[in-house]
Protein backbone atom coordinates (compact mmCIF):
# COMPACT_ATOMS: atom_id res chain seq x y z
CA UNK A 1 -65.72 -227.81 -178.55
CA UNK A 2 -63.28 -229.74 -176.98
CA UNK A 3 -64.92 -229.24 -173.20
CA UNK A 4 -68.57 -230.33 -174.91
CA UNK A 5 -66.74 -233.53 -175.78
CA UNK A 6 -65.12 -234.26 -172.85
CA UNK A 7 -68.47 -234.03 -171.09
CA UNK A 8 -70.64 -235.93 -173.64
CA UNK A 9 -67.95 -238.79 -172.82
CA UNK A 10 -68.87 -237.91 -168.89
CA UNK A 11 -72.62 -238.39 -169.56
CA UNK A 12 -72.49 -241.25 -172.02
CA UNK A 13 -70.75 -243.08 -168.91
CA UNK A 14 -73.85 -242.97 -166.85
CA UNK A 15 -75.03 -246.59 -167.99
CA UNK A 16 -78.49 -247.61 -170.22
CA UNK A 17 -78.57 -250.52 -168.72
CA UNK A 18 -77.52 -251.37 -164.65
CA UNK A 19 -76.65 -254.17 -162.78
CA UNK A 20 -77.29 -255.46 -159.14
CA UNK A 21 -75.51 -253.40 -156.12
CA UNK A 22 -75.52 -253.68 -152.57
CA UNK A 23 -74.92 -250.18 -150.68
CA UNK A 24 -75.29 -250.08 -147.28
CA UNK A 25 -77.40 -246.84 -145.60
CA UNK A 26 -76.07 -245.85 -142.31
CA UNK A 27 -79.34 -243.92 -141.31
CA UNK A 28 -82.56 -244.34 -142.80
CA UNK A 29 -83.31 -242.03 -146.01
CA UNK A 30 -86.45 -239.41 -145.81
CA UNK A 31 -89.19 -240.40 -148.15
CA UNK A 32 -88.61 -237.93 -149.91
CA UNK A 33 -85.39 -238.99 -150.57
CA UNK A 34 -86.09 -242.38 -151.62
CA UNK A 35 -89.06 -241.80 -153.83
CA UNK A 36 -87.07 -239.04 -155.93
CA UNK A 37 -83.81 -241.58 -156.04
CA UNK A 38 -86.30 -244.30 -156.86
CA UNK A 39 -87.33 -242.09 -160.14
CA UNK A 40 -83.85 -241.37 -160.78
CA UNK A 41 -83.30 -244.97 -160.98
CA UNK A 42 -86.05 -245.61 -163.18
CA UNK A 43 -84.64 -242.90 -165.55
CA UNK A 44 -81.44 -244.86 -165.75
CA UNK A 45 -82.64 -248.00 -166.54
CA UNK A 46 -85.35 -246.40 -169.11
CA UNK A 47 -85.09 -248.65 -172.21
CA UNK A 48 -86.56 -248.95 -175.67
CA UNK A 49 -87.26 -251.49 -178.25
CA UNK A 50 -84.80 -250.12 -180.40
CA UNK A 51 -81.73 -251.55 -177.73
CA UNK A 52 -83.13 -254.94 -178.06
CA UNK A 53 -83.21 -254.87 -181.67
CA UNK A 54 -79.62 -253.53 -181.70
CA UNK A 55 -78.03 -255.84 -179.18
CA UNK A 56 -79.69 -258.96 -180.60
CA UNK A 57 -78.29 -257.93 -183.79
CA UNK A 58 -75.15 -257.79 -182.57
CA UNK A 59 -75.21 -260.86 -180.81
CA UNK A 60 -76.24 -262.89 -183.88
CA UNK A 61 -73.49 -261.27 -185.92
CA UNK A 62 -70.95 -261.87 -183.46
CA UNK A 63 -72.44 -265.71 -183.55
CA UNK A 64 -72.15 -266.26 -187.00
CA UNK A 65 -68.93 -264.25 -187.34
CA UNK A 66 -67.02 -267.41 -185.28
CA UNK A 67 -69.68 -270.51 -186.43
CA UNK A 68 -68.85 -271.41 -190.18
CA UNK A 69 -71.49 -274.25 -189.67
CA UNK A 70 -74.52 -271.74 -188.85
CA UNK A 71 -73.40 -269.57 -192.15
CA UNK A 72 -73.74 -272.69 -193.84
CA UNK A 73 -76.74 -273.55 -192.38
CA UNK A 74 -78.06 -270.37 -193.23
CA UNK A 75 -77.52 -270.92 -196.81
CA UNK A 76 -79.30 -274.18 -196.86
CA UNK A 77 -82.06 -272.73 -195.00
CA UNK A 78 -82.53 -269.50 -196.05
CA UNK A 79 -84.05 -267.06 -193.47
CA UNK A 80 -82.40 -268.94 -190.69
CA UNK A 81 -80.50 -266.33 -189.31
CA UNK A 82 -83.30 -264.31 -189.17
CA UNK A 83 -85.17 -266.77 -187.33
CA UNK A 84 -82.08 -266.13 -185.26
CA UNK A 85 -82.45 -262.85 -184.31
CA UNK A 86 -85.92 -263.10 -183.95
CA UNK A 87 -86.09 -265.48 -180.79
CA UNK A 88 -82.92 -263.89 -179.60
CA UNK A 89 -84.26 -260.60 -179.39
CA UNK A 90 -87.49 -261.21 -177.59
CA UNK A 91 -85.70 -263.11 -175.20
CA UNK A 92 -83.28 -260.51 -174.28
CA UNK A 93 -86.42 -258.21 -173.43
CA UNK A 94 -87.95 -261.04 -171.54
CA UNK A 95 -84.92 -261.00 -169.72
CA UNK A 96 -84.61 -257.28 -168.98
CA UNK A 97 -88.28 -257.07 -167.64
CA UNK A 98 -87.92 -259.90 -165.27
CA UNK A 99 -85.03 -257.94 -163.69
CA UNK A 100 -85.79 -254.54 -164.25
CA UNK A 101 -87.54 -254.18 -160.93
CA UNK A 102 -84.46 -255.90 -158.63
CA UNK A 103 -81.86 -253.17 -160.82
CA UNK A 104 -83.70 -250.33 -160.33
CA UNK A 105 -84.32 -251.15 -156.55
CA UNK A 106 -80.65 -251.77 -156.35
CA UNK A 107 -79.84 -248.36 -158.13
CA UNK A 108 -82.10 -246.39 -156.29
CA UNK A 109 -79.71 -247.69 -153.21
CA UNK A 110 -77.00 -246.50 -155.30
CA UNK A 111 -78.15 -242.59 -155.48
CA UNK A 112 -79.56 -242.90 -151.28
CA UNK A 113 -76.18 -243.09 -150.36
CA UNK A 114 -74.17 -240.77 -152.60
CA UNK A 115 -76.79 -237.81 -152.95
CA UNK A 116 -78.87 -235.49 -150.38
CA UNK A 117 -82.26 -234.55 -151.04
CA UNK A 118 -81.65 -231.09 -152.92
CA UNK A 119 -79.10 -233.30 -155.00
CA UNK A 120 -81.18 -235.75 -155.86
CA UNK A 121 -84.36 -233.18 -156.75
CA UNK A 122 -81.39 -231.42 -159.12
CA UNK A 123 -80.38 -234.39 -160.81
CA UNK A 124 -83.93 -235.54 -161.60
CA UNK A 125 -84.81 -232.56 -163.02
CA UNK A 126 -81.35 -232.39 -165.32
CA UNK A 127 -82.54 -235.76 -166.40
CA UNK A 128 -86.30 -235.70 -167.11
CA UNK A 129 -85.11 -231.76 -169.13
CA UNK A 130 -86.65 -231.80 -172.33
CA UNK A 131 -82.79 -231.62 -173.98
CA UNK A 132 -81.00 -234.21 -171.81
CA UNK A 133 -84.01 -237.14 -172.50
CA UNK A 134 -83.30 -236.11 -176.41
CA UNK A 135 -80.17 -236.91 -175.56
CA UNK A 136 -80.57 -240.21 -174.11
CA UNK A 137 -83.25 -241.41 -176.12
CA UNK A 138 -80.72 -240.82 -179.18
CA UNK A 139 -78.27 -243.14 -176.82
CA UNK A 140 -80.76 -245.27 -176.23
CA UNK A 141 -81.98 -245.49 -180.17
CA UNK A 142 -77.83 -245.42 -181.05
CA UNK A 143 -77.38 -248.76 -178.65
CA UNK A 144 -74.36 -250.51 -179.28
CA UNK A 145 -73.27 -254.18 -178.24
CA UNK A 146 -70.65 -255.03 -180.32
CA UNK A 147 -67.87 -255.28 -178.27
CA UNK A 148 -69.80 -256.93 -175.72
CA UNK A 149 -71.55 -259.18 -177.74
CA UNK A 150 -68.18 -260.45 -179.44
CA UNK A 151 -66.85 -261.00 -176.05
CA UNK A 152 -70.28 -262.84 -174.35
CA UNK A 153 -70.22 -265.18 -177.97
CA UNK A 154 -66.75 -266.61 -176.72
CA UNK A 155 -67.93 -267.62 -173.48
CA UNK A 156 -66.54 -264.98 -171.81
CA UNK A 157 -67.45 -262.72 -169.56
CA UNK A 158 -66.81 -258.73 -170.84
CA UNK A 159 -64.90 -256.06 -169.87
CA UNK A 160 -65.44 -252.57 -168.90
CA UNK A 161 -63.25 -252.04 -171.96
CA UNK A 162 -65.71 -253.33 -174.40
CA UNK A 163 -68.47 -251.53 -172.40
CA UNK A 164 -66.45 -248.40 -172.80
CA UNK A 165 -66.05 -248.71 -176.55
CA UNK A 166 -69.64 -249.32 -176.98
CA UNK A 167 -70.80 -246.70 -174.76
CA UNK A 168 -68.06 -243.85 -176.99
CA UNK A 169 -70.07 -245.24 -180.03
CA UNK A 170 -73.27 -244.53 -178.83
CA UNK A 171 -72.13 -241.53 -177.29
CA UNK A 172 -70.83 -239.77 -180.14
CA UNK A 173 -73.93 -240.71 -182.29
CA UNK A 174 -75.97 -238.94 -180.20
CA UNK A 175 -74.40 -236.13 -179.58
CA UNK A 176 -74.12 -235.90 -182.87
CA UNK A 177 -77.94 -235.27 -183.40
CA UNK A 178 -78.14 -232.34 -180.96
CA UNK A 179 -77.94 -228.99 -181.65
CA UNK A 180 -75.48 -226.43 -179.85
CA UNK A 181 -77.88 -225.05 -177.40
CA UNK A 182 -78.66 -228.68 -176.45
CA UNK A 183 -74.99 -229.64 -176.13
CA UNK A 184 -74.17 -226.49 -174.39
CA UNK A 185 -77.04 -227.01 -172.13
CA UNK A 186 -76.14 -230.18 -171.15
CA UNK A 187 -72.30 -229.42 -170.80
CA UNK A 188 -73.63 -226.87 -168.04
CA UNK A 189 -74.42 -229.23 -165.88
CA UNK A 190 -71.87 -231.95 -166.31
CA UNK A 191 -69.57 -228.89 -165.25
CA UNK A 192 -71.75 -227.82 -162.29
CA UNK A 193 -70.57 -228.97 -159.07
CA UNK A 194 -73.26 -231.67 -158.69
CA UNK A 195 -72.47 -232.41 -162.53
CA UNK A 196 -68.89 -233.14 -161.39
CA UNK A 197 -70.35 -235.01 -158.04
CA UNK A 198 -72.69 -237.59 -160.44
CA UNK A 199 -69.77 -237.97 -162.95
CA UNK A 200 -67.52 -239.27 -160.38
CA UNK A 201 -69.56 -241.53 -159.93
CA UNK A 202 -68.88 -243.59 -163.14
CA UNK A 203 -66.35 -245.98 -162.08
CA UNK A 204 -68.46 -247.41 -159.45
CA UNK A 205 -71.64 -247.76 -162.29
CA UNK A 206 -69.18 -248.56 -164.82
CA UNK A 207 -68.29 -251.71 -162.57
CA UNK A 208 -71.83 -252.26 -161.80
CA UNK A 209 -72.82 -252.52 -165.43
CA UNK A 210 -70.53 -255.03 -166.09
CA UNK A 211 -71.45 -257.19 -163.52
CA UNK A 212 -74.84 -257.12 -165.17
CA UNK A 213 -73.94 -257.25 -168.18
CA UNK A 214 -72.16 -260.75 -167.05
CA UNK A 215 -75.29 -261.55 -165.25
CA UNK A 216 -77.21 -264.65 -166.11
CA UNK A 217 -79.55 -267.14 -164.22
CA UNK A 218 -79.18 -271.10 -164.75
CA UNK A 219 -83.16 -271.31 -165.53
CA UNK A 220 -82.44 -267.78 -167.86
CA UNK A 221 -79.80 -269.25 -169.69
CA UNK A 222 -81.70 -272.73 -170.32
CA UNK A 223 -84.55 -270.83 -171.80
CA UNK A 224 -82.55 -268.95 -173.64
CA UNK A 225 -80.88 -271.64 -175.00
CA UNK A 226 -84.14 -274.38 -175.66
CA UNK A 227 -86.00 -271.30 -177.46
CA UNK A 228 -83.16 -270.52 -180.01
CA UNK A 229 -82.95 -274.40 -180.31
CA UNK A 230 -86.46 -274.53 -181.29
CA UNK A 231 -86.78 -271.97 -183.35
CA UNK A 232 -83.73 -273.22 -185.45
CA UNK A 233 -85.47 -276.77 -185.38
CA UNK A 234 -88.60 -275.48 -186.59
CA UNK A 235 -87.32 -273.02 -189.32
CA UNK A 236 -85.17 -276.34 -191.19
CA UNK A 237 -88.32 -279.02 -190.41
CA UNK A 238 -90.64 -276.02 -192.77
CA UNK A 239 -88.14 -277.49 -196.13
CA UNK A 240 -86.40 -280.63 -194.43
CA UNK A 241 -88.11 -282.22 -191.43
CA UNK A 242 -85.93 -285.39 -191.44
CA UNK A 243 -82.26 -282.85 -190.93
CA UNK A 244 -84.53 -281.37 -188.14
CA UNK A 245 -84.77 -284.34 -186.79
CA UNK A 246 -81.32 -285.65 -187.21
CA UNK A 247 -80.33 -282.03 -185.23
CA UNK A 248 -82.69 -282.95 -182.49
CA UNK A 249 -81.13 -286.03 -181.89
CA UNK A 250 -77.70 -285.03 -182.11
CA UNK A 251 -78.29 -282.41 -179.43
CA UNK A 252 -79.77 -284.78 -177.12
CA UNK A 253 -77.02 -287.29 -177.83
CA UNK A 254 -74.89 -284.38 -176.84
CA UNK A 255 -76.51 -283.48 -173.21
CA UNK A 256 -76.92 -287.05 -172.24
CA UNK A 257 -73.44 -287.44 -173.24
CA UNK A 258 -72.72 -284.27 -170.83
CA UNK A 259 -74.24 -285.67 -167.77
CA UNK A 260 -72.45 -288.87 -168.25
């Protein structure tokens, strides 16, 4: 029992969601090669609705855990926080389908240089197995943000500390929903020699991740930003359009002030 858990903590390394790497290729990959890696990386970065709906949820919380005004706010306006979570979460998934192409061609890279072409057809098939996508679509259902999101919130950037805690979390939930075949199953081939191989990779993805995870676009961020504004100003104008537009003005008092 003890070896299925040390691997399930192996596996659960292997991130959800990437970030951008450059690796260079001393000789030019096969097709072959590169169109099986490219799948690989598409399995990695595989996503759900579910992980949006998680990590905006953590976000908010972590946002009204250290903003006493927006709490209050929230009580005046009831449904404001929901409003909240609402713009926040479709604007994470905007985010992660505008990139989702450049981290998948970087971690496609990633697997060309580390992994030969039987590898590579190995490790594809251990991922797309019926039992290992249970697996990570019970990570990927299980998503947890919490630790980053209370870190982002502060204006920092995260650790691979609070990735690891989130990652055990998820991790243990879904292992949690597999049966002993499956988790023996999967065990076998964290154990394997490739197994081992791919595993050793973590440190270098574990790095990676948090670099994307810190990732964020000028342009991306304003969005971001004018949309939850918005939605906020619109939500308090349905009960009290003149505190609306006190807000509106105080926040434009505030960026001219900025630039000054």
């Amino acid at each position: 029992m003890r070896d299925l858990k040390i691997a399930f903590a192996l596996l659960a390394a292997m991130p959800v969601l990437s970030a951008p790497a450059a690796h260079a290729l001393t000789v030019a990959p096969s097709p072959a090669l590169q169109a099986t890696c490219h799948q690989i990386a598409e399995q990695v970065m595989k996503a759900d609705p579910a992980m949006y709906d998680r990590a905006a949820e953590a976000a908010v919380t972590a946002m009204f855990a250290q903003s006493p005004p927006l709490v209050e706010m929230d009580r005046s306006y009831p449904g404001l926080r929901a409003v909240i979570f609402d713009v926040s979460r479709r604007e994470m998934a905007r985010a992660a389908a505008e990139v989702h192409p450049l981290a998948v061609a970087d971690y496609e890279r990633f697997y060309l240089a580390r992994l030969n072409e039987s590898e590579a057809r190995t490790y594809l098939a251990f991922l797309t197995d019926a039992d290992t996508q249970v697996f990570l679509g019970q990570m990927r259902s299980n998503f947890s943000f919490k630790e980053e999101a209370k870190t982002l919130v502060k204006g920092q950037n995260t650790s691979t500390q609070d990735i690891l805690k989130d990652r055990a979390t998820m991790a243990q939930q879904a292992a949690d929903s597999l049966s002993l075949r499956q988790k023996a199953k999967i065990a076998g081939f964290i154990y394997s020699p490739l197994g081992r191989k791919v595993t050793g990779f973590n440190p270098e993805k574990l790095e990676i991740d948090r670099k994307w995870t810190n990732y964020t676009t000028p342009a991306g961020e304003k969005r971001a930003e004018q949309a939850v504004i918005e939605a906020m100003l619109g939500h308090i104008a349905k009960s009290d359009p003149a505190k609306a537009e006190q807000i509106r003005r105080a926040i434009r008092a505030d960026k001219i002030e900025g630039k000054s």
